[in-house]
C-alpha atoms as a PDB file:
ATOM      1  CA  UNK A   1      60.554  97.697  -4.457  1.00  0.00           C
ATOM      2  CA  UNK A   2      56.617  96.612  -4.711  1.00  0.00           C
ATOM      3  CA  UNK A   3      57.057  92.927  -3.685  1.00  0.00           C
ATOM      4  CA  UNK A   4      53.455  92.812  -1.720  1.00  0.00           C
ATOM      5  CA  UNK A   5      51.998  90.687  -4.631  1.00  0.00           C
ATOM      6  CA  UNK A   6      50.554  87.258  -3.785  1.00  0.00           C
ATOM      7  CA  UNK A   7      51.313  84.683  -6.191  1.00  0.00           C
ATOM      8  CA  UNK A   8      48.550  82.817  -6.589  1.00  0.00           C
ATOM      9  CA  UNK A   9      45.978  86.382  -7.287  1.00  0.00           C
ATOM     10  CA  UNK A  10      44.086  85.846 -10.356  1.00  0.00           C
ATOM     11  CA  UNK A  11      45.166  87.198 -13.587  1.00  0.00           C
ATOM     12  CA  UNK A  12      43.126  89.998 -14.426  1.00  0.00           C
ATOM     13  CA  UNK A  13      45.128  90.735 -17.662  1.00  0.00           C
ATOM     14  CA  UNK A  14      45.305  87.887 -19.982  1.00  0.00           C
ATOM     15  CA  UNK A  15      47.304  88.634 -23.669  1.00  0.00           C
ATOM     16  CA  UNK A  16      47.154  85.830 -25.721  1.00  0.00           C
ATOM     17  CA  UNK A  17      49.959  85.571 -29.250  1.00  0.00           C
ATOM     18  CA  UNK A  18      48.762  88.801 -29.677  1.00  0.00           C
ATOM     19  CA  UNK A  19      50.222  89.881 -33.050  1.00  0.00           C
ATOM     20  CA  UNK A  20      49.645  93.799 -34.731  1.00  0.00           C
ATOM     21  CA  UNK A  21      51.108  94.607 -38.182  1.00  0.00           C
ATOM     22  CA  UNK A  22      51.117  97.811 -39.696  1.00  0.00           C
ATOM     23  CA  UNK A  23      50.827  97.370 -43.318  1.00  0.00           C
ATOM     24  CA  UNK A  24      54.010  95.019 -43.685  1.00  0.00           C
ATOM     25  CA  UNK A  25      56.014  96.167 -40.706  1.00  0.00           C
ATOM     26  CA  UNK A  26      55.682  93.923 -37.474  1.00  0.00           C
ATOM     27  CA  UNK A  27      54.948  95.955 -34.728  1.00  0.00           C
ATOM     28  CA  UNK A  28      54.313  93.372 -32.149  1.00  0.00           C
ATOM     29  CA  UNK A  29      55.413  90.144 -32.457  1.00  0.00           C
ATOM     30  CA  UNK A  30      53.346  87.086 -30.745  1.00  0.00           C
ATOM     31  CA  UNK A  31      52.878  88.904 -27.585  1.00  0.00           C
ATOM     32  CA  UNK A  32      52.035  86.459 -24.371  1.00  0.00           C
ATOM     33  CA  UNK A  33      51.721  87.170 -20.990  1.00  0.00           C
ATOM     34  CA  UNK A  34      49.165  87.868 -17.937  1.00  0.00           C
ATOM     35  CA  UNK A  35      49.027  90.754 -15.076  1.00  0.00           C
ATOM     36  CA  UNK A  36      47.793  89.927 -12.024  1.00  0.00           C
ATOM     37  CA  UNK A  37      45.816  91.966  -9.121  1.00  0.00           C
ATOM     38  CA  UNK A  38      47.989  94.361  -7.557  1.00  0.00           C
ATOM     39  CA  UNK A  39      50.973  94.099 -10.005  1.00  0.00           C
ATOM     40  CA  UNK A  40      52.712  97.210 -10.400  1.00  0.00           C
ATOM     41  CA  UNK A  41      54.241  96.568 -13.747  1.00  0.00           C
ATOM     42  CA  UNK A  42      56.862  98.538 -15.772  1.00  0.00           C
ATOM     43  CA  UNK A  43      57.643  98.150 -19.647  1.00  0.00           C
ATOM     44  CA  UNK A  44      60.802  98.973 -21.011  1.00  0.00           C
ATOM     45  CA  UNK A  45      61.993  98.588 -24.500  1.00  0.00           C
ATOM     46  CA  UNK A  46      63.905 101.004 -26.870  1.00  0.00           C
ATOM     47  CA  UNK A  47      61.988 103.814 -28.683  1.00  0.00           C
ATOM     48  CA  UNK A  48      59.950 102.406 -31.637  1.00  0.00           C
ATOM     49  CA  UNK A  49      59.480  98.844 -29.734  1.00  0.00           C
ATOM     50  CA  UNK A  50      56.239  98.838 -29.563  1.00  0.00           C
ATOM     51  CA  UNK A  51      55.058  99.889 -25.898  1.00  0.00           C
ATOM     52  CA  UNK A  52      52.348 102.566 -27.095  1.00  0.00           C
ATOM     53  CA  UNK A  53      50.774 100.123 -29.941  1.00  0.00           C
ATOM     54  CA  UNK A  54      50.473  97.478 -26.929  1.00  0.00           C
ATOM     55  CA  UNK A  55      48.640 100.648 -24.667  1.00  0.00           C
ATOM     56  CA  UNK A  56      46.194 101.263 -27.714  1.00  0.00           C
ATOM     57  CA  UNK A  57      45.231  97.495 -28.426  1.00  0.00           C
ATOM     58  CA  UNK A  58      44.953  96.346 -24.253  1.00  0.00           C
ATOM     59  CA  UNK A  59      42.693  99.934 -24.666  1.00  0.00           C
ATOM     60  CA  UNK A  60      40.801  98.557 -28.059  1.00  0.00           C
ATOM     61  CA  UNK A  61      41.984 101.889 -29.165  1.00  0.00           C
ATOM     62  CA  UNK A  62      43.973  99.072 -31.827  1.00  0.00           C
ATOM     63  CA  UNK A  63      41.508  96.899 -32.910  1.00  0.00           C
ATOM     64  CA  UNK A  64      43.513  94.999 -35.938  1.00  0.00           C
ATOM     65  CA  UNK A  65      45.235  92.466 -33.649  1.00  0.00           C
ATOM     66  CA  UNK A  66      45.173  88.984 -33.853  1.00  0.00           C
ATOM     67  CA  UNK A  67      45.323  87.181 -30.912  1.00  0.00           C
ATOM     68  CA  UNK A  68      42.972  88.012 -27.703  1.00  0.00           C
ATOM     69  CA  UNK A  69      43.343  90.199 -24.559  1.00  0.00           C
ATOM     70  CA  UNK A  70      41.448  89.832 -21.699  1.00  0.00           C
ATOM     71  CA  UNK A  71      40.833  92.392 -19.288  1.00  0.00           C
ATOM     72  CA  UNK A  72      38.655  91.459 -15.859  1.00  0.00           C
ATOM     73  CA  UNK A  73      37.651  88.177 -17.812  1.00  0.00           C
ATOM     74  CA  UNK A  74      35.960  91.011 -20.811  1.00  0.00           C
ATOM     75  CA  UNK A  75      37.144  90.658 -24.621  1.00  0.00           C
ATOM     76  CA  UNK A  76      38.920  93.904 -25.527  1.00  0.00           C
ATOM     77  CA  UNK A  77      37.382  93.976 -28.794  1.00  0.00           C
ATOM     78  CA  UNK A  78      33.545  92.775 -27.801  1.00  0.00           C
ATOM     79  CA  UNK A  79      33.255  94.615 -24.227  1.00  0.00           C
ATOM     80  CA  UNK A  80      35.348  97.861 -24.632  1.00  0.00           C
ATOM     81  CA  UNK A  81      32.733  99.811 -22.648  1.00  0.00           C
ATOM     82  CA  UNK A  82      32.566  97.604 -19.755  1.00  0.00           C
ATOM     83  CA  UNK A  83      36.246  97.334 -19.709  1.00  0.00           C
ATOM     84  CA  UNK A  84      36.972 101.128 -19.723  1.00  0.00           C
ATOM     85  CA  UNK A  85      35.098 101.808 -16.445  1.00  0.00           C
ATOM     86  CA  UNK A  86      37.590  99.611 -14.735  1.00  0.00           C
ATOM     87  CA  UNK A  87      41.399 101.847 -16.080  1.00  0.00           C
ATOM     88  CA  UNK A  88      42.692 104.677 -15.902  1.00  0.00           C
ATOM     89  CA  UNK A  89      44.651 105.755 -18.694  1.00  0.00           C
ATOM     90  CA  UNK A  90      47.316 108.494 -19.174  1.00  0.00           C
ATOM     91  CA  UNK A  91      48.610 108.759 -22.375  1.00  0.00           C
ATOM     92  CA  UNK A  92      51.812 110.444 -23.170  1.00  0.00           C
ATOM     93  CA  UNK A  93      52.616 113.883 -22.172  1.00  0.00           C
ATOM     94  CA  UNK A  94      53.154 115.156 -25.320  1.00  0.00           C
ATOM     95  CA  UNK A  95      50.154 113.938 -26.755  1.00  0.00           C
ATOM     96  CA  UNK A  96      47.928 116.473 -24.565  1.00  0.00           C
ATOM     97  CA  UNK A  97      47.101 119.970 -25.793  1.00  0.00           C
ATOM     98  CA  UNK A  98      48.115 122.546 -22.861  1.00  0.00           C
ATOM     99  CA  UNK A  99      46.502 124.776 -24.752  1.00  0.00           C
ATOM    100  CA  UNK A 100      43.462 123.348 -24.327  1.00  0.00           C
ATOM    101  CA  UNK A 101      40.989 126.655 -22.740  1.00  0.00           C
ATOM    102  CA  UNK A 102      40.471 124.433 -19.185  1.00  0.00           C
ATOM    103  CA  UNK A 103      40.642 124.684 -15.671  1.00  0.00           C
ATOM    104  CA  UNK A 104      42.082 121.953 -13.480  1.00  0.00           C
ATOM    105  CA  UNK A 105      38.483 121.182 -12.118  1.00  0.00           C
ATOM    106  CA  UNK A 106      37.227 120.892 -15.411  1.00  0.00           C
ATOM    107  CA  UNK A 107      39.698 118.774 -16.434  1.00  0.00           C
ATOM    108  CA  UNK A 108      38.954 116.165 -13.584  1.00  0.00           C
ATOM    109  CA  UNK A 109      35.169 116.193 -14.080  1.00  0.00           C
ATOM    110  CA  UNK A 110      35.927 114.997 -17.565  1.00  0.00           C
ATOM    111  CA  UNK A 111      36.707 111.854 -16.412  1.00  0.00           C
ATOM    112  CA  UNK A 112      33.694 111.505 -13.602  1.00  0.00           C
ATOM    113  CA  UNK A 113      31.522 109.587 -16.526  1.00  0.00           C
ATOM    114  CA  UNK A 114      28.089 111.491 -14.986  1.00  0.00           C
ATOM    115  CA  UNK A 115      28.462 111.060 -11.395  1.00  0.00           C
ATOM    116  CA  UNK A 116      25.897 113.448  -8.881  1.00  0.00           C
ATOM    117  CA  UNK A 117      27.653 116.858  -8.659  1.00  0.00           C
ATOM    118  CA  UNK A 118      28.018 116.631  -4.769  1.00  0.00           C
ATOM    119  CA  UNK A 119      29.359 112.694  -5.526  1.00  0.00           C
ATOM    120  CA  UNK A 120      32.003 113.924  -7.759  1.00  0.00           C
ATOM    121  CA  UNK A 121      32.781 117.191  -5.523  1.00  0.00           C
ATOM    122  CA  UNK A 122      33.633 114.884  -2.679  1.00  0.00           C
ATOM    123  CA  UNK A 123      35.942 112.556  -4.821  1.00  0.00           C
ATOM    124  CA  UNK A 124      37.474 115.748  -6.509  1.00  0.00           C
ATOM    125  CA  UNK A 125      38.298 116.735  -3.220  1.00  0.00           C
ATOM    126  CA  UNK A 126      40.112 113.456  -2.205  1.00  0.00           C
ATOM    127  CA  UNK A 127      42.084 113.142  -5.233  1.00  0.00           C
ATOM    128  CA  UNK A 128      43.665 116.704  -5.438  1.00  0.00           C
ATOM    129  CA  UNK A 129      44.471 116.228  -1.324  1.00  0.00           C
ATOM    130  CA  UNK A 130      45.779 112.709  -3.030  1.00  0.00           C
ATOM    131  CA  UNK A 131      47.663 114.227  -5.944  1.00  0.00           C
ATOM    132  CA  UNK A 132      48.856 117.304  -3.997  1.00  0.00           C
ATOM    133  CA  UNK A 133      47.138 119.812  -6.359  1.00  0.00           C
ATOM    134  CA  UNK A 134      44.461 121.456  -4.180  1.00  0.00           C
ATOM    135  CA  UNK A 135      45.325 124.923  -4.534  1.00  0.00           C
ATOM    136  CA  UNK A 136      45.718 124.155  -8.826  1.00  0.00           C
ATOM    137  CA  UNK A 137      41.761 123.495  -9.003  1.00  0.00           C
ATOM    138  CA  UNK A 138      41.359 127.056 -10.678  1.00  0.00           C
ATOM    139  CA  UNK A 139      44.069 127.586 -12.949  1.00  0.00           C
ATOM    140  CA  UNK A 140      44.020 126.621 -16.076  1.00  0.00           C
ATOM    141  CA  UNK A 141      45.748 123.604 -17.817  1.00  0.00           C
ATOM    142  CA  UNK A 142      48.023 125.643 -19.934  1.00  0.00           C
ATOM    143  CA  UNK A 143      49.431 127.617 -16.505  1.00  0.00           C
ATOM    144  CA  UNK A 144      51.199 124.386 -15.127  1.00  0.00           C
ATOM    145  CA  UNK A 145      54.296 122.710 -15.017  1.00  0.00           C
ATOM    146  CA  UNK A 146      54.309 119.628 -17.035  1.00  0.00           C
ATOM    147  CA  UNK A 147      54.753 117.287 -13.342  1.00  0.00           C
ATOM    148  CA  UNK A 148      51.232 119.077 -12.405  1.00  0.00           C
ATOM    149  CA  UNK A 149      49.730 118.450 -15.965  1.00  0.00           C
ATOM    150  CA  UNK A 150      50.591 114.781 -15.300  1.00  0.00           C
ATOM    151  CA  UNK A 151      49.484 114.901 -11.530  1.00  0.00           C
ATOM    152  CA  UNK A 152      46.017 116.546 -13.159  1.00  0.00           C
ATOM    153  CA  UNK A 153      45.694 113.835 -15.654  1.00  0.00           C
ATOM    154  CA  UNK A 154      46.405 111.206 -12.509  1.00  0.00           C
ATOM    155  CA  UNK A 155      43.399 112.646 -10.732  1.00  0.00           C
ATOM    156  CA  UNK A 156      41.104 112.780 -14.288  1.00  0.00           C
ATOM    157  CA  UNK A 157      41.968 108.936 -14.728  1.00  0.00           C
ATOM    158  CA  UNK A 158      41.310 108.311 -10.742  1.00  0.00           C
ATOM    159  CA  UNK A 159      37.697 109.183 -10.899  1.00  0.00           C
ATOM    160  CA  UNK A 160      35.718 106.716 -11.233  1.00  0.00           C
ATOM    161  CA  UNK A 161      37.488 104.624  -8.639  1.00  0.00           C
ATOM    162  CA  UNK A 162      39.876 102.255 -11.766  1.00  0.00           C
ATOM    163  CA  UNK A 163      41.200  99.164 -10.668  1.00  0.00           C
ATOM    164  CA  UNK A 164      44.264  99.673 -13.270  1.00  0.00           C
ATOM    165  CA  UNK A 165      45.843 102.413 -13.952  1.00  0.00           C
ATOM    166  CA  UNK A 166      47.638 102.478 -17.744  1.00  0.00           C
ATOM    167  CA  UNK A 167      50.485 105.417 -18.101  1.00  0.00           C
ATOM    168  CA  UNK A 168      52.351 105.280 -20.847  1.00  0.00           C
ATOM    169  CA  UNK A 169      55.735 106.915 -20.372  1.00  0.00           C
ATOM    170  CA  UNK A 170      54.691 109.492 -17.641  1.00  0.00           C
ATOM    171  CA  UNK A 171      57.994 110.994 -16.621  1.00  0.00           C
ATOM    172  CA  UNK A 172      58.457 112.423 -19.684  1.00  0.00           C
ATOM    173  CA  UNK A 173      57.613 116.013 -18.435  1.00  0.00           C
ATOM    174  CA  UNK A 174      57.919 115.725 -15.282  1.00  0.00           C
ATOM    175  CA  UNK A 175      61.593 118.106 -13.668  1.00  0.00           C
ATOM    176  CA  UNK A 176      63.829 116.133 -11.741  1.00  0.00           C
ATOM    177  CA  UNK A 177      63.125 117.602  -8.352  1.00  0.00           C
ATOM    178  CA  UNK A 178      59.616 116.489  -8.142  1.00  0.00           C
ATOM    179  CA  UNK A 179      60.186 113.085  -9.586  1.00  0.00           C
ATOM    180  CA  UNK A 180      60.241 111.723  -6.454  1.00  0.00           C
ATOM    181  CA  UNK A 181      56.852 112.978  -4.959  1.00  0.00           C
ATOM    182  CA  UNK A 182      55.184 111.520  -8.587  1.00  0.00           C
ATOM    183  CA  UNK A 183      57.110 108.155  -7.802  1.00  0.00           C
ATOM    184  CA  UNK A 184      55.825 108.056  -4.631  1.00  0.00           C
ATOM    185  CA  UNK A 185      52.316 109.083  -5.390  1.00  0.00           C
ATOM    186  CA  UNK A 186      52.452 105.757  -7.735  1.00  0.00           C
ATOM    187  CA  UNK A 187      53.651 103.442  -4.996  1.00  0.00           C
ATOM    188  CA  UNK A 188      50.799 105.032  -2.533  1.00  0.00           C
ATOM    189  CA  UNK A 189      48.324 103.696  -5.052  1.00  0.00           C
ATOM    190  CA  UNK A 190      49.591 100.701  -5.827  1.00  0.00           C
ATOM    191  CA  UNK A 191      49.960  99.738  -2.105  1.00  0.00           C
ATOM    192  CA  UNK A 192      47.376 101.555  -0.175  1.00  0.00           C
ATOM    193  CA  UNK A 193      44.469 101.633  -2.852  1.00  0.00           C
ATOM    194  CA  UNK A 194      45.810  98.110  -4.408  1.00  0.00           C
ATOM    195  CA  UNK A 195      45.463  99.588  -8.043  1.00  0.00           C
ATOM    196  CA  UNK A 196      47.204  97.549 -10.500  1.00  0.00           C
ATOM    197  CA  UNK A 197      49.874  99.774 -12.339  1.00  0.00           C
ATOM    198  CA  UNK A 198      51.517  98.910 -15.834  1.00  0.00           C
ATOM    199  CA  UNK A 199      53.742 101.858 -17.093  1.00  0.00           C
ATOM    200  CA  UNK A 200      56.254 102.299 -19.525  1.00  0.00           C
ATOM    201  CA  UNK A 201      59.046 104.177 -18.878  1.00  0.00           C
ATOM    202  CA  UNK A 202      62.718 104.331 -20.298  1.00  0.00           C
ATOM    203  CA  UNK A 203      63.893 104.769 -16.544  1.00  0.00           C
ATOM    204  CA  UNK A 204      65.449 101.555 -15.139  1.00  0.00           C
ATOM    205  CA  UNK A 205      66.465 103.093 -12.127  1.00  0.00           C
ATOM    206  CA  UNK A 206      63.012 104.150 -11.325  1.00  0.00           C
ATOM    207  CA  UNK A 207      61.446 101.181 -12.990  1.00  0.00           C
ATOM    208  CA  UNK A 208      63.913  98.671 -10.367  1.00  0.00           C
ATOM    209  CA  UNK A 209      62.659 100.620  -7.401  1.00  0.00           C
ATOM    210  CA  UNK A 210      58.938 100.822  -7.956  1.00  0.00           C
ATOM    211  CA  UNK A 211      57.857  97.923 -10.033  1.00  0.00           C
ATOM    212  CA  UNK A 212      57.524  94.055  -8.828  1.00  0.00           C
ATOM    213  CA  UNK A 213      57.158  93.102 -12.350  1.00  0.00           C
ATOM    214  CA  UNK A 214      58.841  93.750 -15.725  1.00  0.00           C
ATOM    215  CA  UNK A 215      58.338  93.599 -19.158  1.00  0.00           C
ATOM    216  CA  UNK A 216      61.054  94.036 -22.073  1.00  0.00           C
ATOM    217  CA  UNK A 217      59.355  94.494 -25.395  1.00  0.00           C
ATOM    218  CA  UNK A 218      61.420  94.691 -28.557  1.00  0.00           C
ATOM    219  CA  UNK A 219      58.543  93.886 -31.084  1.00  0.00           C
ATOM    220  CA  UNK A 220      58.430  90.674 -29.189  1.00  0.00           C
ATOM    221  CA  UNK A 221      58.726  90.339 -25.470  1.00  0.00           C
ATOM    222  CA  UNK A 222      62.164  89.311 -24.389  1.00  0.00           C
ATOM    223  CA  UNK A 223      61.222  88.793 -20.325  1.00  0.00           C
ATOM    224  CA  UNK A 224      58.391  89.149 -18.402  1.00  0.00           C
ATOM    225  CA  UNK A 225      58.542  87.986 -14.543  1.00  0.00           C
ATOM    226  CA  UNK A 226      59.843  89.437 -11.284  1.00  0.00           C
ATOM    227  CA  UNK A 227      61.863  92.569 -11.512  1.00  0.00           C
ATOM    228  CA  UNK A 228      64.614  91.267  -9.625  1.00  0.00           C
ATOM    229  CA  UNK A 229      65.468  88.522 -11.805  1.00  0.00           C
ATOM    230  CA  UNK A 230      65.513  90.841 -14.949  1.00  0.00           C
ATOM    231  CA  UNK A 231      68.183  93.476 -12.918  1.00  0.00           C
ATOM    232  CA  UNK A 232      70.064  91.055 -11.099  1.00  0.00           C
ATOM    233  CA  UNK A 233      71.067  89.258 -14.687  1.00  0.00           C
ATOM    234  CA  UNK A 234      73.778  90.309 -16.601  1.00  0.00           C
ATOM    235  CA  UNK A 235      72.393  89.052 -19.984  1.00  0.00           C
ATOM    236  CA  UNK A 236      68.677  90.309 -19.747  1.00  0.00           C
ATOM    237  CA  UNK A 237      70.758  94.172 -18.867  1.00  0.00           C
ATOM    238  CA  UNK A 238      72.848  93.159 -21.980  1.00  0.00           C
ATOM    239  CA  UNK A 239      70.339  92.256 -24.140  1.00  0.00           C
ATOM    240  CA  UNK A 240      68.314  94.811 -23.034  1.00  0.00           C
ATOM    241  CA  UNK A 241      70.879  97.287 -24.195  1.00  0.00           C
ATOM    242  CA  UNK A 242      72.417  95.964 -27.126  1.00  0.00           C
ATOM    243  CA  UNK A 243      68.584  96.301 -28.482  1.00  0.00           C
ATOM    244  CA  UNK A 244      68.522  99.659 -27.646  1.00  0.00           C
ATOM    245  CA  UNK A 245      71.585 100.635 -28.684  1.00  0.00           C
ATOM    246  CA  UNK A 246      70.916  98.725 -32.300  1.00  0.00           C
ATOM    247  CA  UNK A 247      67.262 100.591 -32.177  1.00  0.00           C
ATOM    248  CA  UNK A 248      69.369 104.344 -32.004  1.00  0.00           C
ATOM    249  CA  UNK A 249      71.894 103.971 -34.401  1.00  0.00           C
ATOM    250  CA  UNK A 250      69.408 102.195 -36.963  1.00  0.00           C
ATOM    251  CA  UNK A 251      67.317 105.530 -36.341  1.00  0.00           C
ATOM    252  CA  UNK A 252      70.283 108.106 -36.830  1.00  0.00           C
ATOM    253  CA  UNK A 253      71.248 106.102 -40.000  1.00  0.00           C
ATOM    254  CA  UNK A 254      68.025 107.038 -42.156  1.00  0.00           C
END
């Protein structure tokens, strides 16, 4: 487990009663807490919680929040731009196009926001060696496995050097026997390039090992602290659980 933190590192994620309705439905309920430098954070909640909706309003991609988050001391809502050289964001498998007519190389330079062509060759270079997809740089999208779509879109959000990386639910697509490298490709940033990690994932196993932080979000957040105290207690497991459980059999009902 990730327990390199210091305590006392600034906050460089600050969410403040942050509230987000759609039409009459609660999505997110009152939402406080902070993520500090280095944190390698994992969200859990059942399906339908509310872990994208957070995503898209820390990203100002949700802009109908009350409430205020922070990000590097910027207003999400004000300084967007500013903010968004800063993460790295990898959205959902599912919510990417393989179809899309691109090569791997391509697909990087996307996210190299107009860097010199030699500047973003040599950083190209150091994330596929990074990522393990080196020999990938000519295929196209559409041609790989869903673990080296994700390891592509790893690479496209590494570009411009983030200091947080955002992945919402990146397992997803990802077979079972290269889990592991992906898993340890997060930890290697997270310790050795001291990016600050928050991920969502419905993997406690994996989320116990890697993360020094949790978060349980059930429309409102039911923990957030170290990651040992939430797995080491019965009733946070329970709870934890029980909402999911009540979240899949309200969903088969309908």
């Amino acid at each position: 487990m990730s327990q390199h933190v210091q305590p006392d590192s600034e906050p460089i994620i600050t969410l403040k009663n942050v509230t987000f309705k759609n039409n009459s439905d609660t999505i997110l309920d009152d939402i406080s807490f902070e993520i500090r430098k280095g944190d390698f954070l994992g969200i859990i909640g059942p399906n339908g919680a509310g872990k994208t909706t957070l995503f898209k309003c820390m990203l100002g991609l949700n802009k109908d929040f009350t409430g205020s988050i922070k990000i590097l001391g910027n207003d999400i809502r004000t300084r967007a731009k500013e903010i968004y050289k800063h993460i790295g964001y990898i959205p959902q498998s599912n919510s990417f196009d393989p179809r899309f007519p691109a090569t791997v190389r391509e697909i990087i330079q996307l996210g190299s926001f107009g860097k010199k062509n030699s500047e973003s060759k040599s950083k190209i270079k150091e994330l596929t060696d990074l990522t393990g997809i080196s020999d990938l740089l000519d295929k196209r999208i559409g041609d790989l496995s869903g673990g080296q779509q994700q390891r592509v879109m790893i690479a496209k959000a590494l570009i411009h050097n983030p200091d947080i990386l955002i992945l919402d639910e990146p397992a997803t697509a990802i077979d079972a026997n290269v889990l592991k490298l992906f898993y340890n490709l997060l930890t290697k940033l997270n310790k050795e390039k001291n990016i600050t990690i928050i991920w969502s994932s419905h993997d406690l196993d994996a989320v116990n090992m890697l993360s020094n932080k949790v978060a349980c979000l059930h429309r409102r957040l039911y923990f957030h602290g170290v990651s040992e105290e939430f797995f080491t207690n019965e009733n946070n497991l329970k709870t934890f659980i029980e909402s999911t459980m009540h979240i899949h059999i309200k969903t088969h009902s309908h």
